[in-house]
C-alpha atoms as a PDB file:
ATOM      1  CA  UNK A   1      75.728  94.019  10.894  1.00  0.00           C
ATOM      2  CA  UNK A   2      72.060  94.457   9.499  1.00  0.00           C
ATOM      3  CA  UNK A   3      69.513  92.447  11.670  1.00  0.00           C
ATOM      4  CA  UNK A   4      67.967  89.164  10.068  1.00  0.00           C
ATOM      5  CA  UNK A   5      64.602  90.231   8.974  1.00  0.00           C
ATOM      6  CA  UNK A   6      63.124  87.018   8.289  1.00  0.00           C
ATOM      7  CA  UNK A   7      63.567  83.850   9.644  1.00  0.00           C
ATOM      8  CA  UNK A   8      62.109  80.802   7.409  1.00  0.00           C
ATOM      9  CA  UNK A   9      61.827  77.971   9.394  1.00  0.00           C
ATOM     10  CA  UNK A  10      61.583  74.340   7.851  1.00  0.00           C
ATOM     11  CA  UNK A  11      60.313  71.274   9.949  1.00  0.00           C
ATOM     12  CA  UNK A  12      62.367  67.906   8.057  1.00  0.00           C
ATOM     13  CA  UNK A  13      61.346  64.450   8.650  1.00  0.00           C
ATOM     14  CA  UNK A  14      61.728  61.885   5.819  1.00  0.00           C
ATOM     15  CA  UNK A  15      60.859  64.023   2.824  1.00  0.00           C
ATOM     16  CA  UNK A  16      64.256  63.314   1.014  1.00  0.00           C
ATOM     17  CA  UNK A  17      62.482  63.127  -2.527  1.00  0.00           C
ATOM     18  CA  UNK A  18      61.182  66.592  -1.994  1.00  0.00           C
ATOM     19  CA  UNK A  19      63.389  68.507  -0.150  1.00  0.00           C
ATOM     20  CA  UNK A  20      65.723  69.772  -2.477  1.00  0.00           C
ATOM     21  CA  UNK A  21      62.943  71.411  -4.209  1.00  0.00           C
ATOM     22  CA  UNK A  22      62.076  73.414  -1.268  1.00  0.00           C
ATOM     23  CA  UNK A  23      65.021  74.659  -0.311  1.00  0.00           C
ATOM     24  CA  UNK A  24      66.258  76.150  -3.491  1.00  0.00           C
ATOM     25  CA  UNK A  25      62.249  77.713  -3.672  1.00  0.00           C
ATOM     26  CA  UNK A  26      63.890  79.351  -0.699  1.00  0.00           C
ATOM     27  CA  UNK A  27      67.032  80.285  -1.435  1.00  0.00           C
ATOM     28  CA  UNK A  28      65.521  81.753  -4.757  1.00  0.00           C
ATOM     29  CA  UNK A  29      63.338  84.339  -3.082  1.00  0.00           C
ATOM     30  CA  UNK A  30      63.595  87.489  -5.020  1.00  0.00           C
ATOM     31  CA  UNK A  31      64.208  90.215  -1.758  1.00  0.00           C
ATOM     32  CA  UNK A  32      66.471  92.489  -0.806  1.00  0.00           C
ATOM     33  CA  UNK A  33      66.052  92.294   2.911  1.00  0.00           C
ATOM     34  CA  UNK A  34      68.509  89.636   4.699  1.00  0.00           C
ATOM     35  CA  UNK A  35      66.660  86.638   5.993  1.00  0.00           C
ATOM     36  CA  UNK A  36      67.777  83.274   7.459  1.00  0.00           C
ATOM     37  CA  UNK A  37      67.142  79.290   6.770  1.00  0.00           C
ATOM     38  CA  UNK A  38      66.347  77.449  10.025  1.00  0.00           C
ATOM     39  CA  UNK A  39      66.017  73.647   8.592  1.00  0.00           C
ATOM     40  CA  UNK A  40      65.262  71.447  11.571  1.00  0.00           C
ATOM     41  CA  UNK A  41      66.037  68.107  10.819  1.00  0.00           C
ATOM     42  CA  UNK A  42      63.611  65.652  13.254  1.00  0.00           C
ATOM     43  CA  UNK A  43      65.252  62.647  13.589  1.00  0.00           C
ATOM     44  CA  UNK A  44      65.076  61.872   9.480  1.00  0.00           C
ATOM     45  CA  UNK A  45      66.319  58.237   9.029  1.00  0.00           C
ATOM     46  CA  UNK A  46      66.110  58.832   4.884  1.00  0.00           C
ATOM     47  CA  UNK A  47      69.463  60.870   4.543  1.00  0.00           C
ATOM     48  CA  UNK A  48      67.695  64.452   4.494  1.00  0.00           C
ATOM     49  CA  UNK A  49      69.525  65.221   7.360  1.00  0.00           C
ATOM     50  CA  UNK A  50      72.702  65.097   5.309  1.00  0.00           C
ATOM     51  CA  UNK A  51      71.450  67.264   2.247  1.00  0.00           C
ATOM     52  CA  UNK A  52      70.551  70.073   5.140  1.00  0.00           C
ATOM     53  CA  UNK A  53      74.208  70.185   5.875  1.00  0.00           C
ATOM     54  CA  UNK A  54      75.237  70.210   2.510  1.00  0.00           C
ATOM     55  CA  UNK A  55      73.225  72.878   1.587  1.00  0.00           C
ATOM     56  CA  UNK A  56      74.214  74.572   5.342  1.00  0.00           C
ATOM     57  CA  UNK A  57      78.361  74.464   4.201  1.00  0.00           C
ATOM     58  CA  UNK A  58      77.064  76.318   0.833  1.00  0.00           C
ATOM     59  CA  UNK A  59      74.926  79.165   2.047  1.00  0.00           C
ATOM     60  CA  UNK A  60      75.647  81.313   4.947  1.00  0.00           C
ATOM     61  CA  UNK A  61      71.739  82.056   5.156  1.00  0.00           C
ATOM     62  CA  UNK A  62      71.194  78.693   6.502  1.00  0.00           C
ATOM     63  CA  UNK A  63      71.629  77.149  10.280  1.00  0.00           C
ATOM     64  CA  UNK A  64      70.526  73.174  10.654  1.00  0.00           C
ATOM     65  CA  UNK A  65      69.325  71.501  13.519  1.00  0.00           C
ATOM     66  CA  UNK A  66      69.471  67.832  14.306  1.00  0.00           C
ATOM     67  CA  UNK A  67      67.201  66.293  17.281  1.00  0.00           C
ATOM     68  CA  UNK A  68      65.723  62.959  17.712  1.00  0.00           C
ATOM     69  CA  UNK A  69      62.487  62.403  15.929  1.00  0.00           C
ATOM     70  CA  UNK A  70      59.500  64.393  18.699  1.00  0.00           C
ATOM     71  CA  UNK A  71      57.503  65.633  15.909  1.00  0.00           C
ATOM     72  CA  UNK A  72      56.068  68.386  13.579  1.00  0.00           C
ATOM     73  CA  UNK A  73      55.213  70.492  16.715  1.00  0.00           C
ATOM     74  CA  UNK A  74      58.990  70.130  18.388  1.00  0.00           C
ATOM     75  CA  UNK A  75      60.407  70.672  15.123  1.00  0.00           C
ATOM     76  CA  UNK A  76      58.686  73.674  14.683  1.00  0.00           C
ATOM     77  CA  UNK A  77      59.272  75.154  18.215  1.00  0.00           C
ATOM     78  CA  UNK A  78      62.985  74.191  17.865  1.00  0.00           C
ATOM     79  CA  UNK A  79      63.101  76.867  14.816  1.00  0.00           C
ATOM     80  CA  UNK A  80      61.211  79.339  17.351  1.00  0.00           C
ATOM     81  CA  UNK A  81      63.453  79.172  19.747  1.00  0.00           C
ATOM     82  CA  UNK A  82      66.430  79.556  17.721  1.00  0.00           C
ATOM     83  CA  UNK A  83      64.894  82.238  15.418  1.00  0.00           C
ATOM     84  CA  UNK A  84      66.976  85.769  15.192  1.00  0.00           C
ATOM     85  CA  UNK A  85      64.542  87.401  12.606  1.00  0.00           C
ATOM     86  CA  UNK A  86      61.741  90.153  13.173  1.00  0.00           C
ATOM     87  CA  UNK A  87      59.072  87.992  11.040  1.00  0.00           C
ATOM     88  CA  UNK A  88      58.572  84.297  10.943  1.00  0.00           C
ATOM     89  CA  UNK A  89      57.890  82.313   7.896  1.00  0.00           C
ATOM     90  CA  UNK A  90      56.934  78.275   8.079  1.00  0.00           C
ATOM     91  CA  UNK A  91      57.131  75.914   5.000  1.00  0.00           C
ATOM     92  CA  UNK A  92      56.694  72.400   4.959  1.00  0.00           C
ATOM     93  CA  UNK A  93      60.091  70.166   3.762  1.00  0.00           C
ATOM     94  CA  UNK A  94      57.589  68.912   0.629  1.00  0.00           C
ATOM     95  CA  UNK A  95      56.175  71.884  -0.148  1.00  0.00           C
ATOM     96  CA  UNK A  96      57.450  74.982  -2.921  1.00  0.00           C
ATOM     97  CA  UNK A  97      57.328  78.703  -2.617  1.00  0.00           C
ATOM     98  CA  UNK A  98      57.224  81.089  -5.247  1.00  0.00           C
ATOM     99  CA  UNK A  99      59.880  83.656  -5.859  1.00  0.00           C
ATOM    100  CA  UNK A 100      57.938  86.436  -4.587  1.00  0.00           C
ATOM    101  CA  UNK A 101      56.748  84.385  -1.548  1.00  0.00           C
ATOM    102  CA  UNK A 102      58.643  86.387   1.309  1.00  0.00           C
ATOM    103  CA  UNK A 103      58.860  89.700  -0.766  1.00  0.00           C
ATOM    104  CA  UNK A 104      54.968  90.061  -1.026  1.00  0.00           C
ATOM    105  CA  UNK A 105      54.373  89.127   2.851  1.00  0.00           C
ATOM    106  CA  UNK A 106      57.097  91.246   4.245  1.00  0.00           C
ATOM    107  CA  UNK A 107      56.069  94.216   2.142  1.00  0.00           C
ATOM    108  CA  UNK A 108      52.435  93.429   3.010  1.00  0.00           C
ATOM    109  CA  UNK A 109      53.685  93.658   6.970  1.00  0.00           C
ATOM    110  CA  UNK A 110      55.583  96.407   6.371  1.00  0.00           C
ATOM    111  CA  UNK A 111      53.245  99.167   4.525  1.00  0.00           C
ATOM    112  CA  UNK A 112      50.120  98.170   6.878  1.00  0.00           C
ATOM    113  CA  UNK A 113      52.290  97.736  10.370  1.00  0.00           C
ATOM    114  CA  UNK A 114      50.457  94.310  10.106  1.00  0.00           C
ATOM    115  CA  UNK A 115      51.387  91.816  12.608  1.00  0.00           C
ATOM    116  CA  UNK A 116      50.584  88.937  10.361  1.00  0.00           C
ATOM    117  CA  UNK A 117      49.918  88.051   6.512  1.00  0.00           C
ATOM    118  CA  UNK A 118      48.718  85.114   4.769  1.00  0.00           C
ATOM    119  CA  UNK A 119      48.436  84.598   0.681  1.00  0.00           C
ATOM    120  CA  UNK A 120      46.478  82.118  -1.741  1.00  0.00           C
ATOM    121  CA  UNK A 121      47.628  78.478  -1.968  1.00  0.00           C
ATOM    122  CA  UNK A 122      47.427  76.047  -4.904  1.00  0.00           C
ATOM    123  CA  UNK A 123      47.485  72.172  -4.317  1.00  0.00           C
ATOM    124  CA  UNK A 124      49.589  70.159  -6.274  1.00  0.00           C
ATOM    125  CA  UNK A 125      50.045  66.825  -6.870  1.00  0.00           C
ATOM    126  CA  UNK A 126      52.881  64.848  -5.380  1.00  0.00           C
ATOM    127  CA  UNK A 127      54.979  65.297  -8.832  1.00  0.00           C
ATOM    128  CA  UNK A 128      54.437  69.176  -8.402  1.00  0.00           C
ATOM    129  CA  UNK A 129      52.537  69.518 -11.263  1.00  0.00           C
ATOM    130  CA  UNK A 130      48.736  71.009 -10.908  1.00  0.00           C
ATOM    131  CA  UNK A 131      45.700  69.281 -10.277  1.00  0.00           C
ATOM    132  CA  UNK A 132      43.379  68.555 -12.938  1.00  0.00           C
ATOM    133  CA  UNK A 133      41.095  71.097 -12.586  1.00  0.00           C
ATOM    134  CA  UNK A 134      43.347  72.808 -10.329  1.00  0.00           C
ATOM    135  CA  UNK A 135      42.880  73.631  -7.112  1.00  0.00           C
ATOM    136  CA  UNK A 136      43.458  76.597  -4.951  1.00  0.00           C
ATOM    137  CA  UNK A 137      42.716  77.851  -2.048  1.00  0.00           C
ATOM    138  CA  UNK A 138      42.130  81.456  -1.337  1.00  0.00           C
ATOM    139  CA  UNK A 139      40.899  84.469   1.374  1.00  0.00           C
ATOM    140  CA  UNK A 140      37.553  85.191   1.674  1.00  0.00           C
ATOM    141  CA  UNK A 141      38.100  88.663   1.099  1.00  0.00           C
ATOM    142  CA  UNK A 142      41.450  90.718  -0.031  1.00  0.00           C
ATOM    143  CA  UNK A 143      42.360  93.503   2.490  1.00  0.00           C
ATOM    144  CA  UNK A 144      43.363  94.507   5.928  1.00  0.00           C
ATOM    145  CA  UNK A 145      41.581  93.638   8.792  1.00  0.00           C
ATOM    146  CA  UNK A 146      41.495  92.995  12.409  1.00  0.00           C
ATOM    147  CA  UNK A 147      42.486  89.042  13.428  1.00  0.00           C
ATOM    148  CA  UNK A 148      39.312  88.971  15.339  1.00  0.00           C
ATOM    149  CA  UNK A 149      37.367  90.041  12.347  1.00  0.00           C
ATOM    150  CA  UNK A 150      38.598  86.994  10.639  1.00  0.00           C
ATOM    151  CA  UNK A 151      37.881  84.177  12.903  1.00  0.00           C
ATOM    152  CA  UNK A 152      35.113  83.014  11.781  1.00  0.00           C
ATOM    153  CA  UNK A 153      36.468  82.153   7.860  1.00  0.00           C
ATOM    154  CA  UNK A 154      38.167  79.704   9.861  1.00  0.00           C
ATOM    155  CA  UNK A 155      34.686  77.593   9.079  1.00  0.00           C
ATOM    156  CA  UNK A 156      34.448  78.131   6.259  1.00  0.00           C
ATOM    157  CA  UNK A 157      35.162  76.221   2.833  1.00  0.00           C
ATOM    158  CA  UNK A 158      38.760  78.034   2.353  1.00  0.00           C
ATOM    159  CA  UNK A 159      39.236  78.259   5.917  1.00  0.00           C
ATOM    160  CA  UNK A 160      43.073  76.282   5.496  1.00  0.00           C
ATOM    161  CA  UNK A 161      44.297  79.887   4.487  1.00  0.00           C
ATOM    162  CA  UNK A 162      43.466  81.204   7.915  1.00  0.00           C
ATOM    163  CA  UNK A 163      44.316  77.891  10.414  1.00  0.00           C
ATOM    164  CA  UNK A 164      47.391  76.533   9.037  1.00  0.00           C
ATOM    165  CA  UNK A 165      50.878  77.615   9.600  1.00  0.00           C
ATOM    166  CA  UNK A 166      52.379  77.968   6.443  1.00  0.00           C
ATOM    167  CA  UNK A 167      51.405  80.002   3.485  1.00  0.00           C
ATOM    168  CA  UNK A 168      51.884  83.262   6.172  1.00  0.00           C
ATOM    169  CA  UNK A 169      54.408  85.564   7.656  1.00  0.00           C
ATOM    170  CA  UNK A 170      53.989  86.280  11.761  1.00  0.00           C
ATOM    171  CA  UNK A 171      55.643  89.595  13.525  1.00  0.00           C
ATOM    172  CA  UNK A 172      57.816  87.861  15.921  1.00  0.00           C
ATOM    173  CA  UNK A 173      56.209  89.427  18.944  1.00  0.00           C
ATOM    174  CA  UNK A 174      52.823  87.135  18.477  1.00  0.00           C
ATOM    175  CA  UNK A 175      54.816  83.980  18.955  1.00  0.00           C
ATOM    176  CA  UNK A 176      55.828  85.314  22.804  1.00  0.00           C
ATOM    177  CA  UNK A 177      55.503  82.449  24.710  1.00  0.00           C
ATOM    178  CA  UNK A 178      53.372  80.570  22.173  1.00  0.00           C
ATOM    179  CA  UNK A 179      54.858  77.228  20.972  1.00  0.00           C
ATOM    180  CA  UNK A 180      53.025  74.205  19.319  1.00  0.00           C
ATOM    181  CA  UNK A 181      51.813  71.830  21.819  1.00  0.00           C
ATOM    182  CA  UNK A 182      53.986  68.540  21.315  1.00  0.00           C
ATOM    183  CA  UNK A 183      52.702  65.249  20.952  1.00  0.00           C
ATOM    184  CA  UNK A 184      49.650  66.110  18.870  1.00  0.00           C
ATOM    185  CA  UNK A 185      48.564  65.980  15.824  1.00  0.00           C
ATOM    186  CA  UNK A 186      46.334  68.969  14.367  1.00  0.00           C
ATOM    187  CA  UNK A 187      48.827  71.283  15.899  1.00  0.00           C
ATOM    188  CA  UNK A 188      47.454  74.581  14.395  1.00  0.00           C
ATOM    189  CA  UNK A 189      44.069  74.235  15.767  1.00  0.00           C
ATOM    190  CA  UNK A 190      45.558  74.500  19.308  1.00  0.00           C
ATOM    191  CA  UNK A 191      47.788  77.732  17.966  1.00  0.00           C
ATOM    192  CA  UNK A 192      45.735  79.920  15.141  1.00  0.00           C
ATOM    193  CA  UNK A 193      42.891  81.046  16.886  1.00  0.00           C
ATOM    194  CA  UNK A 194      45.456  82.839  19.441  1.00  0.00           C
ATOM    195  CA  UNK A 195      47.968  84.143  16.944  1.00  0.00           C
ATOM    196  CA  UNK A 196      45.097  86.093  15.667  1.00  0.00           C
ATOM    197  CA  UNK A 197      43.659  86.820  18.789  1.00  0.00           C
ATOM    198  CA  UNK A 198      46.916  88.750  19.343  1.00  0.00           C
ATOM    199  CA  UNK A 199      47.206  90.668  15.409  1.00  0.00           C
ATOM    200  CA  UNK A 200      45.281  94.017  15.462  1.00  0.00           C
ATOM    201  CA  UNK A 201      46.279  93.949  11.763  1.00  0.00           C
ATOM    202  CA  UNK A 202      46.367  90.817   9.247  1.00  0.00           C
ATOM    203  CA  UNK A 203      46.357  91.275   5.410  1.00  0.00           C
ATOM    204  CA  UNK A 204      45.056  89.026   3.502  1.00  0.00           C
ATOM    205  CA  UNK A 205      46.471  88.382  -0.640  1.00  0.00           C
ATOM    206  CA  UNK A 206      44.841  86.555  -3.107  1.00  0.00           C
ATOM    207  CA  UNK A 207      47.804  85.654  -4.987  1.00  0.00           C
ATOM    208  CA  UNK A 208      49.243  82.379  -5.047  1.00  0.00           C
ATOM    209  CA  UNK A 209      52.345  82.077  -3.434  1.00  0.00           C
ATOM    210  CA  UNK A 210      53.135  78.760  -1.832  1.00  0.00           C
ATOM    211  CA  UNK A 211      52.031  75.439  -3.663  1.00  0.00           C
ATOM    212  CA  UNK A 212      51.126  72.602  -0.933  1.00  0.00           C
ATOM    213  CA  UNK A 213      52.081  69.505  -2.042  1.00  0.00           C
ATOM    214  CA  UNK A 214      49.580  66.260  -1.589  1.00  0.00           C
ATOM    215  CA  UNK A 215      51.374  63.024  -1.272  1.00  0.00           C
ATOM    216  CA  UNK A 216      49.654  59.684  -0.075  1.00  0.00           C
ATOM    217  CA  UNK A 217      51.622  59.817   2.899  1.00  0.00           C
ATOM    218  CA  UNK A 218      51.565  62.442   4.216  1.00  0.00           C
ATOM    219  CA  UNK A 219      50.055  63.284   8.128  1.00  0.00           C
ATOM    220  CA  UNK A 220      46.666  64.262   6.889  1.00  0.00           C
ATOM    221  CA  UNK A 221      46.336  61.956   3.812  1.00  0.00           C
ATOM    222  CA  UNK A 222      46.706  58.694   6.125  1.00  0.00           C
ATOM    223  CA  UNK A 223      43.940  56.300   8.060  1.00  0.00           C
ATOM    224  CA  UNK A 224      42.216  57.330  11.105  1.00  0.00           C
ATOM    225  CA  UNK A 225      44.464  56.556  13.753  1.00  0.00           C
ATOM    226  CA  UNK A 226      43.430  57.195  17.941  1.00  0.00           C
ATOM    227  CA  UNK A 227      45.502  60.213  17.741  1.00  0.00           C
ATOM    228  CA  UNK A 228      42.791  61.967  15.353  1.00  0.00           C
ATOM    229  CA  UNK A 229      41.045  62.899  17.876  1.00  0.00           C
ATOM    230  CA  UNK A 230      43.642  65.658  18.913  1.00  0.00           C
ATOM    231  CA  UNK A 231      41.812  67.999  16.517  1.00  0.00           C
ATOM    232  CA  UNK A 232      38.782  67.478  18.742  1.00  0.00           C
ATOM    233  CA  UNK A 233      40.862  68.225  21.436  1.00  0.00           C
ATOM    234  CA  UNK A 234      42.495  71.419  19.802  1.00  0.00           C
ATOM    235  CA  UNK A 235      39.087  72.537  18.431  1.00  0.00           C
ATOM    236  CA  UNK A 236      37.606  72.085  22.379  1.00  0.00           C
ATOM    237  CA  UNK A 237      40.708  74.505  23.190  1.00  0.00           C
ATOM    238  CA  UNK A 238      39.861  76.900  20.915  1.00  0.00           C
ATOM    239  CA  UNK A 239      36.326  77.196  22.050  1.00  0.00           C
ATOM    240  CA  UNK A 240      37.199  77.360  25.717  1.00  0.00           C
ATOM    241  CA  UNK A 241      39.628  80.143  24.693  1.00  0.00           C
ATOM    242  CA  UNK A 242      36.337  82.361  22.877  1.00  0.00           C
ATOM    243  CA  UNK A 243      34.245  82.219  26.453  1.00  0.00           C
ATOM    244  CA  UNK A 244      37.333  82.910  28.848  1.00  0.00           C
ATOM    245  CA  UNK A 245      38.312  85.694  26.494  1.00  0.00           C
ATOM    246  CA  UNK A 246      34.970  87.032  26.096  1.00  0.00           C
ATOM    247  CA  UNK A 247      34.445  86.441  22.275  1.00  0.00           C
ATOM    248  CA  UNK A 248      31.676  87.092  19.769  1.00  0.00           C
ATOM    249  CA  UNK A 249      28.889  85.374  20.335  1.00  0.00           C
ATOM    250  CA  UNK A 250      29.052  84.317  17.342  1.00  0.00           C
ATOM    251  CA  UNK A 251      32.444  82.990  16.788  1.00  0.00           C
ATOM    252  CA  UNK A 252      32.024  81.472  20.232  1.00  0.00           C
ATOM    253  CA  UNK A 253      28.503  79.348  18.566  1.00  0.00           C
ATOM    254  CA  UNK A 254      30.720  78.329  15.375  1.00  0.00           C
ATOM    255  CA  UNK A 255      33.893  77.253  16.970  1.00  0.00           C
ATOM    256  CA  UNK A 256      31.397  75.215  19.701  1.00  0.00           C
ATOM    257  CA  UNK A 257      29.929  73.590  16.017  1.00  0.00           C
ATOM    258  CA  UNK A 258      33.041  72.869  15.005  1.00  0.00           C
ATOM    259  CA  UNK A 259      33.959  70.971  17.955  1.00  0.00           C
ATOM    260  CA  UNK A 260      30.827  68.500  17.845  1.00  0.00           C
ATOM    261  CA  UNK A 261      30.866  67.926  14.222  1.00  0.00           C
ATOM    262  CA  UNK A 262      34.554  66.876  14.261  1.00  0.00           C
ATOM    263  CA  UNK A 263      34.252  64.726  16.833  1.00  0.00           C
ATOM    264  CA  UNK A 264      30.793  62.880  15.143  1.00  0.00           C
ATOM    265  CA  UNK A 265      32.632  62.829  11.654  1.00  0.00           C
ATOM    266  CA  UNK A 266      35.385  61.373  13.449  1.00  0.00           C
ATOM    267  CA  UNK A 267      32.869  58.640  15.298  1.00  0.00           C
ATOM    268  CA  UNK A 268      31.657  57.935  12.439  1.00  0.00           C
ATOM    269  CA  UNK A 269      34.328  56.984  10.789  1.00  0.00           C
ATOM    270  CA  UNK A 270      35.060  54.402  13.700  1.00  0.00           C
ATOM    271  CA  UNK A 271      31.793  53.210  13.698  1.00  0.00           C
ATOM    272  CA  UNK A 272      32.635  52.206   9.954  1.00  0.00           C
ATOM    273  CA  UNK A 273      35.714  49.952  10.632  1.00  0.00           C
ATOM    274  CA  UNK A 274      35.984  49.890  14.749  1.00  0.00           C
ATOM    275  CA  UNK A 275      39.118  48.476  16.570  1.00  0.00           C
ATOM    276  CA  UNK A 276      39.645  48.192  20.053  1.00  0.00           C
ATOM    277  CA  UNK A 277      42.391  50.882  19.643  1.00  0.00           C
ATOM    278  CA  UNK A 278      39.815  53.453  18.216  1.00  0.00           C
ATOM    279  CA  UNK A 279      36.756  52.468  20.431  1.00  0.00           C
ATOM    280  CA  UNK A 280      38.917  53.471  23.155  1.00  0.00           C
ATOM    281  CA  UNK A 281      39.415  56.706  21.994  1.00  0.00           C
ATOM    282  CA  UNK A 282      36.498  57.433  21.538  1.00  0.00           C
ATOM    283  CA  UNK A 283      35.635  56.551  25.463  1.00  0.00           C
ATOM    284  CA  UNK A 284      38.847  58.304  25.826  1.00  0.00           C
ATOM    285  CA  UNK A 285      37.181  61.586  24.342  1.00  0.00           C
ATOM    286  CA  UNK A 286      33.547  61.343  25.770  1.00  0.00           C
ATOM    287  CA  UNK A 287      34.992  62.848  28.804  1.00  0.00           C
ATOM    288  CA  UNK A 288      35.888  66.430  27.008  1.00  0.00           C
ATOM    289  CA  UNK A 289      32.821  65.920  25.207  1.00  0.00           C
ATOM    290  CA  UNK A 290      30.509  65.629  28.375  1.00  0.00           C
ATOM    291  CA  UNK A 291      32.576  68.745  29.944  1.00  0.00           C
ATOM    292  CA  UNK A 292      31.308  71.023  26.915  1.00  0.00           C
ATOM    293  CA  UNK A 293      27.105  69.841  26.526  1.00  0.00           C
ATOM    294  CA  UNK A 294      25.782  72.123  28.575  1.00  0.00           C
ATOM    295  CA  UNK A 295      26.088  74.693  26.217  1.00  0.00           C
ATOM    296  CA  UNK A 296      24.579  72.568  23.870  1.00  0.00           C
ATOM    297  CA  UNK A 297      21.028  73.472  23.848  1.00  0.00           C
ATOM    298  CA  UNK A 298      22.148  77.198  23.394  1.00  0.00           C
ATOM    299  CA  UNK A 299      24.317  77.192  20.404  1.00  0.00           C
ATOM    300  CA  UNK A 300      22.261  78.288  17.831  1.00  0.00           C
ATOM    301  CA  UNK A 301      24.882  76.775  14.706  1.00  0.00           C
ATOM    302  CA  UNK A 302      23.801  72.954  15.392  1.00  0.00           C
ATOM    303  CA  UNK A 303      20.697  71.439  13.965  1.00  0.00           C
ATOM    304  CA  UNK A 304      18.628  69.501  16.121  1.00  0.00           C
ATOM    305  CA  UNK A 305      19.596  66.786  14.762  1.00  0.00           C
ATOM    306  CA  UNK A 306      22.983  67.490  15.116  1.00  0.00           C
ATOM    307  CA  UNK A 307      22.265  68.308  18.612  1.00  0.00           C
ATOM    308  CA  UNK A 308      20.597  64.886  19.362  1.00  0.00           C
ATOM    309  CA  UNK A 309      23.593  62.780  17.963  1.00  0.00           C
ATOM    310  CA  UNK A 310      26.243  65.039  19.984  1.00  0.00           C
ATOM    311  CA  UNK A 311      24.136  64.311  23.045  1.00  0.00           C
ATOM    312  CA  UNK A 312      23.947  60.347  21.740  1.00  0.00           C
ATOM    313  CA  UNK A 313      28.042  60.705  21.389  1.00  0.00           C
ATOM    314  CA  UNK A 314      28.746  61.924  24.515  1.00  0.00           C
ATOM    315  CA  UNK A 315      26.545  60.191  26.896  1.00  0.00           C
ATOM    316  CA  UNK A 316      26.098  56.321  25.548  1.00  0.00           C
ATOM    317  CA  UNK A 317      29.151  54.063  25.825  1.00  0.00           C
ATOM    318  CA  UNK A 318      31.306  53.940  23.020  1.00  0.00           C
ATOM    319  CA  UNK A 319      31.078  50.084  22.986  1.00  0.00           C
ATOM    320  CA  UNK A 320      27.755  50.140  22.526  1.00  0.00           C
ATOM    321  CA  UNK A 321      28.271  53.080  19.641  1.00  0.00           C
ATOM    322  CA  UNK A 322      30.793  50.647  18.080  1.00  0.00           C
ATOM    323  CA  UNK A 323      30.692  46.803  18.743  1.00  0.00           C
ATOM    324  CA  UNK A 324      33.627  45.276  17.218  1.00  0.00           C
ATOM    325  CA  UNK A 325      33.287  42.846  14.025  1.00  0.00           C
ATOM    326  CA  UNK A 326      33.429  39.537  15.143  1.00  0.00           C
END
């Protein structure tokens, strides 16, 4: 029996409307190399669960998984786990793929002996149709290079191509014992710096191939909430990762920047409508924050002024920061 070459795997949790329209952008894909549908149903409570298995008793190619609702991250693991192919392919449950999605990423992989590669990506709006002007998001630069090389675009104004997990095809061997951390929000900015820490080759395609779909309510189109601050926390990971592994200086300097101005946009936008749930946080995340300022007077991609408010941040009391409306 030929091995699975690909395994696609498809994180479901109330996206009924939209579904359908990603799977078949799936089961379309124009390849002649065998690959497999993992759709891991999390706990849906808007009947998607029940289109999975309809689609599972029509097409061999796919296996579903049901599991109470943990999350994006335990969905996605789930599919890791059970995963038989020698590449990995994520796609959101709302999202659409283009024909040639997996055939230009495995071929990519293949010619280069690339352990990762990652295409162009339009946004669309939640009907599918494009934006007006459209938008797209794209590689700095179209090549092969060395997943170190490319760390820093991950700051820069396309850097979604590089930290997401869609809109890319992994060599199994990079996810060895690597899994999303559940629980949080932001997952991929505890995860991407390290799956291209591990690539010696990624190529990068400036084609569009997947179209990411933007719908009101969706995880990143929603208000702040406490548990924003997990891409502080994930952004603090990934800087702490840089120093113990002996990075550039200079991605080490940008992924420290990062850090600080995610957390002060993120203050800010507390200070703007506080809560007691949200001022909390905040005290909540001081503590990280005040772990990570001594390198503050040496990172030489913060302003001064940037570098006064982090200090501000960190060391006054968030109450004081943010008094509640009366």
């Amino acid at each position: 029996m030929e091995r699975t070459a690909i395994s696609v795997i498809v994180p479901i949790y109330n996206t009924k409307d939209f579904l359908a329209e990603c799977i078949d952008s799936i089961l379309a894909q124009k390849i002649s190399v065998p690959f497999e549908l993992l759709l891991v149903d999390d706990g849906s409570t808007d009947g998607g669960g029940a289109i999975c298995d309809e689609y599972s008793a029509k097409d061999p190619r796919i296996r579903v998984f049901h599991q109470e609702n943990q999350g994006l991250s335990a969905a996605r693991n789930t599919g890791i786990d059970a995963a038989r192919g020698r590449y990995y392919a994520f796609v959101d449950s709302d999202d659409v793929v283009m024909p040639d999605y997996l055939s230009t990423l495995y071929e990519a992989c293949e010619t280069n002996d690339a352990y990762m590669a990652l295409c162009a990506v339009e946004d669309v709006e939640e009907n599918g149709a494009s934006c007006t002007p459209p938008r797209f998001t794209r590689p700095e630069q179209e090549g092969v290079f060395s997943g170190k090389d490319l760390l820093n675009q991950f700051y820069t104004p396309n850097g979604t191509v590089y930290t997401v997990a869609w809109n890319k095809l992994y060599r199994a061997e990079v996810w060895k014992l690597l899994h999303y951390p559940e629980g949080r929000l932001h997952e991929d900015d505890f995860v991407a710096h390290r799956l291209f820490w591990r690539c010696d080759k990624v190529v990068c395609i400036n084609k569009v191939l997947y179209h990411y779909r933007l719908r009101s309510g969706s995880i990143c189109r929603t208000t702040i909430k406490p548990d924003a601050f997990d891409a502080v926390d994930g952004l603090a990971d990934r800087y702490r990762f840089y120093v113990e592994n002996n990075a550039d200086r200079a991605v080490i300097d940008a992924a420290y920047a990062a850090c600080w101005r995610r957390y002060l946009f993120l203050c800010a936008k507390v200070r703007q409508n506080p809560t007691p749930q949200l001022v909390k946080a905040i005290s909540k995340e001081q503590f990280l924050m005040q772990g990570l300022i001594s390198y503050l007077p040496n990172c030489r991609h913060m302003k001064m002024t940037e570098k006064l408010s982090a200090a501000r941040w960190s060391m006054m009391s968030a109450e004081s920061l943010c008094p509640l409306k009366k």
